[in-house]
Protein backbone atom coordinates (compact mmCIF):
# COMPACT_ATOMS: atom_id res chain seq x y z
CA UNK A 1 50.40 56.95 22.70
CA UNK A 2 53.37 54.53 22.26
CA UNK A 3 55.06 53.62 19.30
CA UNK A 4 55.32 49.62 18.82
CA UNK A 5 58.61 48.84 17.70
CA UNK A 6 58.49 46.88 14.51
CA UNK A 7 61.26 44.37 13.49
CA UNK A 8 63.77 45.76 11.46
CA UNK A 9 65.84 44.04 8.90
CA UNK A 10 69.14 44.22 11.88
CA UNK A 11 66.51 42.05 14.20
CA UNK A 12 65.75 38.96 12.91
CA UNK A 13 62.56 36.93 14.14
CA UNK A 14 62.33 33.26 14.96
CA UNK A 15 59.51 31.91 12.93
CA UNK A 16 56.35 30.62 14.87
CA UNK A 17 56.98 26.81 14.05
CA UNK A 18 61.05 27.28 14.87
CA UNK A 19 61.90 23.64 14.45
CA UNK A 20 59.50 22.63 12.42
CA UNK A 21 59.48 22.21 8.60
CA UNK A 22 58.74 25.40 6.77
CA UNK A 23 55.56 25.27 5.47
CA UNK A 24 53.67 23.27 7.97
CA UNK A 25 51.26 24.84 10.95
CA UNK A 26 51.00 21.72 12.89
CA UNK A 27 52.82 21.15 16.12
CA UNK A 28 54.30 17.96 16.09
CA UNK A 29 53.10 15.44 18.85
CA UNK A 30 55.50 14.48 21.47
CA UNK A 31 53.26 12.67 24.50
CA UNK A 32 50.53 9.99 23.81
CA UNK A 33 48.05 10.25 26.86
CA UNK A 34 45.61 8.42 25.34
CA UNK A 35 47.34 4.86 24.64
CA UNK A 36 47.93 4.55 28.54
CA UNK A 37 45.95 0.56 29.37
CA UNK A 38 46.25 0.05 25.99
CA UNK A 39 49.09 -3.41 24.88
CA UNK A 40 52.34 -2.17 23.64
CA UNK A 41 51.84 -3.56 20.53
CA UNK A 42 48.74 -1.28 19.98
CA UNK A 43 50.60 1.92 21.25
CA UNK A 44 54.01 1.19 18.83
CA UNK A 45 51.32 0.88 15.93
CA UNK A 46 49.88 4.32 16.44
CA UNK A 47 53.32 5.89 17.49
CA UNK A 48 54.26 4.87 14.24
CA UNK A 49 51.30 5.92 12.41
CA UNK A 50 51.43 9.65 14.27
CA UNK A 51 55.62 9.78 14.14
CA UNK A 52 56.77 7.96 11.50
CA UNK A 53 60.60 6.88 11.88
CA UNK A 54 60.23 6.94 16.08
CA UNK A 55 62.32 4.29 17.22
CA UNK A 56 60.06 2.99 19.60
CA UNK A 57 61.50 1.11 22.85
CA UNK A 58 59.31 -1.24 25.48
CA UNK A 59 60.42 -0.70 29.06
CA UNK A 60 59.27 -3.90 30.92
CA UNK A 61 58.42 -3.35 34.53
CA UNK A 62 62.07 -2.66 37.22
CA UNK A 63 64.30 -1.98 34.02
CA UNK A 64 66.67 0.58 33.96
CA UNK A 65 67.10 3.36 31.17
CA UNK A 66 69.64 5.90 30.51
CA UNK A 67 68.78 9.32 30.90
CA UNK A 68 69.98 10.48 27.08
CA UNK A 69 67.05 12.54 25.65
CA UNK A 70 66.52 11.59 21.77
CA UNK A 71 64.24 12.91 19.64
CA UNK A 72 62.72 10.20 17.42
CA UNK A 73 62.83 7.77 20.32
CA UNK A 74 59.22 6.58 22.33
CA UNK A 75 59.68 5.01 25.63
CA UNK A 76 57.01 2.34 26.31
CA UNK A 77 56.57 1.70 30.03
CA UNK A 78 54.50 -1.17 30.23
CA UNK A 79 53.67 -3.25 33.71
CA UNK A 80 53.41 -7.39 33.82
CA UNK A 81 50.65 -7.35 32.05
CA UNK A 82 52.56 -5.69 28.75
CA UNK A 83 50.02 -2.83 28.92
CA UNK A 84 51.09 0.52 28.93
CA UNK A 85 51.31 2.71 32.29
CA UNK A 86 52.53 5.70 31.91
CA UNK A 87 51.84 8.42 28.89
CA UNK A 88 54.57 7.87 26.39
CA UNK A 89 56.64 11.03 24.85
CA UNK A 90 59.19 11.61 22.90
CA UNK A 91 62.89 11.41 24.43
C-alpha cells in the first residue's frame, strides 16, 4: 500500500476558489447563455444585477472590437433588431 503524500508546510496549496474572495464558495459567473433573444437593455440589467461594476458594452451588428481581454467588461452582440445573439461573457 502507498503512502499519499500530504502537503507539507515547504509546499504551499492554491486554495480551491484561487481568485476569488476568501470566504466565498461561489464561482463567479462569466457567460450569460440565457439572455441570448432577449433586448440589450434587458441583458445590461441582469449583467448588472449578477456582476455588479461590469462595464457593459453593446456591439451593434459589422462593428469592430479590439481583442484586449478585461475582466469586468460584458460584450453585448446584438443584431438590427437590438436583441442579443450571441451568449455574452466576461472579457
Amino acid at each position: 500500500m502507498a503512502e499519499e503524500k500530504q502537503p507539507t508546510a515547504s509546499t504551499p496549496t492554491l486554495p480551491k476558489t484561487y481568485g476569488q474572495l476568501p470566504g466565498t464558495n461561489t464561482a463567479s459567473k462569466t457567460t450569460w447563455p440565457e439572455l441570448v433573444g432577449s433586448t440589450a437593455e434587458e441583458a445590461e440589467k441582469k449583467i448588472k444585477e449578477e456582476k455588479p461594476g461590469a462595464l457593459v458594452h453593446v456591439v451593434p451588428p459589422n462593428s469592430f472590437v479590439t481583442m484586449d481581454f478585461r475582466r469586468n467588461r460584458v460584450r453585448l452582440y446584438v443584431d438590427s433588431s437590438g436583441k442579443v445573439e450571441r451568449p455574452p461573457s466576461i472579457g
